[in-house]
Each structure stands twice: as structure tokens, then as C-alpha cells.
Protein backbone atom coordinates (compact mmCIF):
# COMPACT_ATOMS: atom_id res chain seq x y z
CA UNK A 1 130.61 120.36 35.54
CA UNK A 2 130.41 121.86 39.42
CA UNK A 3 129.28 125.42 37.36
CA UNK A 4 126.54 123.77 35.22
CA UNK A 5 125.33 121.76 38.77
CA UNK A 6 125.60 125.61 40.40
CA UNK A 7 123.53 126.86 37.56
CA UNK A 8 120.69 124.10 37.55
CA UNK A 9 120.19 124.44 41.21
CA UNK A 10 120.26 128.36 40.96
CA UNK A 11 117.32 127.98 37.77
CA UNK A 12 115.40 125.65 39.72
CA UNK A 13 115.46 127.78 42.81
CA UNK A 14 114.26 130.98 40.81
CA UNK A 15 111.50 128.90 38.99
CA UNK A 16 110.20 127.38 42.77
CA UNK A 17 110.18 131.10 43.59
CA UNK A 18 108.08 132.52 41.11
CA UNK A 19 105.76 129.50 41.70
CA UNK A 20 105.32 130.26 45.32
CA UNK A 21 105.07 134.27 43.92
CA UNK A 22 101.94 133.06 42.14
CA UNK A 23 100.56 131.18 45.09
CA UNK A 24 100.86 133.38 48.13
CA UNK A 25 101.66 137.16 48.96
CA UNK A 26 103.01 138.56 51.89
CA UNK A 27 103.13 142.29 52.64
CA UNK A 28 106.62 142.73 51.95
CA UNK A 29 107.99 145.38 55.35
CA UNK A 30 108.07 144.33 58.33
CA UNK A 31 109.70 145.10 61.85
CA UNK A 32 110.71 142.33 64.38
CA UNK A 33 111.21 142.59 67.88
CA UNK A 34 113.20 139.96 69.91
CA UNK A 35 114.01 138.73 73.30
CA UNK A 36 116.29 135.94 74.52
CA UNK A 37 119.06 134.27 76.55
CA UNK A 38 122.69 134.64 75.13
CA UNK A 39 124.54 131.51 75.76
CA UNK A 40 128.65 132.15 75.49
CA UNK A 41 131.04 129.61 76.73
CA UNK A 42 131.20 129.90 80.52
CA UNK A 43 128.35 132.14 81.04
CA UNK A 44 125.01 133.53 80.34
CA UNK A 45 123.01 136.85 78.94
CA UNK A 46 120.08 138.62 77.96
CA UNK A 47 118.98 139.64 74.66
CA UNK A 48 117.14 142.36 73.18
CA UNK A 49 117.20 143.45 69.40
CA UNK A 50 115.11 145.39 66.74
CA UNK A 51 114.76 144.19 62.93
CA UNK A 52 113.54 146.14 60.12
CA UNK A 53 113.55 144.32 56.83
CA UNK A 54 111.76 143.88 53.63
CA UNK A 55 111.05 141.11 51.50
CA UNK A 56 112.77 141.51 48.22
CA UNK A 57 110.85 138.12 46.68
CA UNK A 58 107.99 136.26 49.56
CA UNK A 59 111.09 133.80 50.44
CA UNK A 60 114.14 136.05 50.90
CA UNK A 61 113.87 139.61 53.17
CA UNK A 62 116.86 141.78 53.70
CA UNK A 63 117.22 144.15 56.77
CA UNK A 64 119.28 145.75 59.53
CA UNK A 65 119.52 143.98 62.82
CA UNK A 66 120.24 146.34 65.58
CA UNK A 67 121.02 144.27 69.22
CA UNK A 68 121.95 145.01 72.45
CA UNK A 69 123.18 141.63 74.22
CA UNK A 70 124.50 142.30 78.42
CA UNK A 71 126.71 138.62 79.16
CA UNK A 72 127.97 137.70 82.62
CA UNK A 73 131.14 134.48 82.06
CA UNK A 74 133.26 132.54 84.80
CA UNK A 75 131.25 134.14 87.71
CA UNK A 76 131.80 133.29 90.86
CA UNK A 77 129.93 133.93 93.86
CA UNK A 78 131.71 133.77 97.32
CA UNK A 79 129.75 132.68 100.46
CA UNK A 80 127.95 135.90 101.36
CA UNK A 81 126.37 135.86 98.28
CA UNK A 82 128.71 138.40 96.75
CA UNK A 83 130.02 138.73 93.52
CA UNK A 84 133.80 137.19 94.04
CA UNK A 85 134.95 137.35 90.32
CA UNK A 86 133.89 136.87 86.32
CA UNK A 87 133.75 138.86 84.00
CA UNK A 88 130.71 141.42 82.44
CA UNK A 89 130.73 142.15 78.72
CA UNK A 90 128.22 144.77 76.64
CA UNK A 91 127.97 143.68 73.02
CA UNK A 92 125.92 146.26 70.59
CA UNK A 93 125.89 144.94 66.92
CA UNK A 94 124.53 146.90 63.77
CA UNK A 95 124.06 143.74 61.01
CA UNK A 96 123.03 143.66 57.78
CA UNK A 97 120.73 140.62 57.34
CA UNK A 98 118.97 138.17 55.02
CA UNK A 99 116.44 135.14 55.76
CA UNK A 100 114.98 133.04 53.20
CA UNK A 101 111.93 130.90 54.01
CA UNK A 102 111.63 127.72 52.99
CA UNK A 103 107.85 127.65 53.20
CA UNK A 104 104.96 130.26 52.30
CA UNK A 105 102.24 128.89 54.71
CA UNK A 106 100.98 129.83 58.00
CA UNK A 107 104.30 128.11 59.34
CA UNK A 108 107.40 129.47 57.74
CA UNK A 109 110.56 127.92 58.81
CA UNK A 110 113.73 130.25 57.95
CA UNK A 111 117.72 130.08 57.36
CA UNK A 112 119.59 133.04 57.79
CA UNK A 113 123.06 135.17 58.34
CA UNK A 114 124.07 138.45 58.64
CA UNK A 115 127.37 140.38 58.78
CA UNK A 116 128.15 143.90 60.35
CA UNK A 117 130.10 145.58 63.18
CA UNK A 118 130.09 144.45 67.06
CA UNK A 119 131.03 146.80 69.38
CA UNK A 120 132.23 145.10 72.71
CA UNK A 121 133.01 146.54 76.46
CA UNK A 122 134.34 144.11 78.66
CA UNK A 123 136.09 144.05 82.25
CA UNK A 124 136.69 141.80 85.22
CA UNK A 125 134.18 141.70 88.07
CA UNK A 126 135.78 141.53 91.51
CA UNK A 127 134.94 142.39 95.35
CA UNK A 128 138.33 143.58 95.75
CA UNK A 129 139.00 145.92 93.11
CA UNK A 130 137.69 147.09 89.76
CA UNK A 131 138.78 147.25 86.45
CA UNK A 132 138.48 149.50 83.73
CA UNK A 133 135.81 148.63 81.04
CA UNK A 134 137.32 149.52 77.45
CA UNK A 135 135.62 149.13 74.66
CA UNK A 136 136.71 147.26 70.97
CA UNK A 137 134.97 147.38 67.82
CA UNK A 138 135.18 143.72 65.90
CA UNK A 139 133.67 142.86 62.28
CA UNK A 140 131.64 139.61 62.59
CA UNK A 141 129.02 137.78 61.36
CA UNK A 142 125.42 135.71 62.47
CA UNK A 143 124.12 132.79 61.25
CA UNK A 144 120.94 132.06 62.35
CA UNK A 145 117.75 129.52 61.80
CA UNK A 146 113.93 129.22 63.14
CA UNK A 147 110.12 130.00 62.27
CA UNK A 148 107.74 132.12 61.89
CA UNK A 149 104.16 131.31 62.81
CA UNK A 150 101.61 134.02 62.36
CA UNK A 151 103.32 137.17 64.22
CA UNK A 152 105.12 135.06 66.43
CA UNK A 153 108.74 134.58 65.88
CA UNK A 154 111.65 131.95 67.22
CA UNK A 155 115.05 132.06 66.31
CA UNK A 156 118.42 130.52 66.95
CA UNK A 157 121.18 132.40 66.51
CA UNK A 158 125.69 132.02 66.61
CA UNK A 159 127.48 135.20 66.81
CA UNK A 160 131.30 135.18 65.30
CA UNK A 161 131.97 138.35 67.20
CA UNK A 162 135.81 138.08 67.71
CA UNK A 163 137.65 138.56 70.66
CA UNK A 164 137.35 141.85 73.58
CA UNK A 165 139.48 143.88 74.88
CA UNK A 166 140.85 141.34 77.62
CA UNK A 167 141.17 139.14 74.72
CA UNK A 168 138.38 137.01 75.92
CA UNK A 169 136.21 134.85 73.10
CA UNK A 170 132.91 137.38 72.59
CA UNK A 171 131.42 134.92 70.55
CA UNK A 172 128.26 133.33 71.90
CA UNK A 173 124.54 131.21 70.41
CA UNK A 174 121.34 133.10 71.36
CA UNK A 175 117.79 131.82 71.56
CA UNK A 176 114.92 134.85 71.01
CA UNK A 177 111.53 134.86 70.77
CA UNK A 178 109.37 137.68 69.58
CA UNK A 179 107.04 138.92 67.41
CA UNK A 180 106.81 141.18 64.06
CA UNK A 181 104.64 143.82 63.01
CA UNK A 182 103.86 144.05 59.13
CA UNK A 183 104.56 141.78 56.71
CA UNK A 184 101.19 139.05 57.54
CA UNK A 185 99.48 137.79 54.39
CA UNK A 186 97.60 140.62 51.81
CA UNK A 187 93.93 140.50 52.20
């Protein structure tokens, strides 16, 4: 019974598609450039990533998503304004992506994930000595939701990017904005 469920939603899916197929067209490349706020627990980041991807039907693109994140946690700042301790981490991810839109207007609201390789260098901030910053490569994955509204893009983002190499939590939710170039309606 659950397979026969599966394959009814999976049929009606398809048939929605090629509805919307006949209704709108998209150009199907496009590039998207993003930048945002990383949010991990204890601390705070900048974003900055680069997405080429191509619509394999109008409601489902695949792509690479290549991101460069810098993340400051548990900083402290002593009275002289000086950094007194926390810890710095450089994440770089390469991820192979998908979103499908749910709508083929002007406004296009999107679900998404992705799953690839983050590399992560992390060490301990501190007036009074310094550490070593050693790198570790982690599998992980994205998940990921927003819109698209003309060529202006918003999305919200979770990372599952494992642990660093001072077996700190690397994961972290990040909120870009951006826009894309390519892929706007066919004339």
C-alpha cells in the first residue's frame, strides 16, 4: 500500500510538471551569487558562495555550490578591547545541489539540499599565545529553503558539516541574499 501511495504522488508530481512545462519557460543555466551571515552555536560569520546550475525540468535545477564561510564562536573580548579568547574557523565546501520550485511565476519559492565535501581550519584565538590552525576534511550535507523574485535571490540554509579539528561542532544555519544571472523567463 505505502509503494502504490509513493507511486501516485510521484505520477501526480510528473503530470503537475509537464503542466507547468506547457505554461511557462525559463532559460534553463544560470549562475547565483550569494552573501550572508553564518549563524553557528556560540558565534557568528560571513558568507560568500558561487552557484552554477541548470534546470533539468522549470521546477528542479541541479548545480555545484562552491562557498567560502569565515566563523568567529565563544569570543571574548577583555577590557582593552582585545581579543581575550574564542575560537576562528575557515569552512570551504564544494556541494552538489538541487532546488525544486514550487511555483513558476514571477515569485518562485524553493526547497532544497545538497551534499559534498567541507573542508574546515580551526584554532583557538588568544592574547597570550597562539595555536596552530589544522585543517580536516568532513562529508556533509545542506538543506536549504527560500525565493526567488526576478534576479533577486533569498535563502536559508543548515550546514551538517561535522566536527573540526579541535573537535568543535562546525555545523552552523546561514541566511544569503543575492542575485543570479541567466535563467529569467524566454522572450
Amino acid at each position: 500500500m505505502k509503494n502504490l501511495s509513493l507511486l501516485v504522488v510521484i505520477g501526480c508530481l510528473f503530470f503537475a510538471t509537464m503542466s507547468v512545462n506547457a505554461q511557462t519557460q525559463f532559460k534553463p543555466f544560470r549562475v547565483d551569487l550569494g552573501l550572508g551571515v553564518a549563524i553557528p552555536q556560540d558565534g557568528i560569520g560571513f558568507v560568500f558562495n558561487v552557484e552554477p546550475k541548470y534546470a533539468v525540468i522549470p521546477q528542479l535545477s541541479v548545480g555545484l555550490k562552491i562557498e567560502a564561510d569565515a566563523i568567529v564562536k565563544d569570543l571574548v573580548i577583555d577590557k582593552s578591547g582585545d581579543i581575550a579568547e574564542g575560537t576562528g574557523q575557515g569552512v570551504f565546501s564544494i556541494l552538489a545541489v538541487a532546488d525544486y520550485h514550487l511555483m513558476q511565476k514571477s515569485f518562485r519559492p524553493f526547497v532544497g539540499g545538497g551534499f559534498g565535501i567541507y573542508s574546515i581550519a580551526a584554532g583557538d584565538m588568544d592574547t597570550s599565545s597562539t595555536s596552530d590552525i589544522e585543517g580536516k576534511t568532513n562529508f556533509g550535507a545542506m538543506l536549504r529553503a527560500g525565493f526567488d523574485v526576478s534576479h533577486f535571490r533569498l535563502a536559508l540554509a543548515y550546514n551538517f558539516a561535522g566536527k573540526d579539528n579541535l573537535n568543535n561542532k562546525a555545523d552552523f544555519f546561514s541566511i544569503t541574499v543575492g542575485a543570479y544571472f541567466g535563467g529569467g523567463r524566454r522572450k
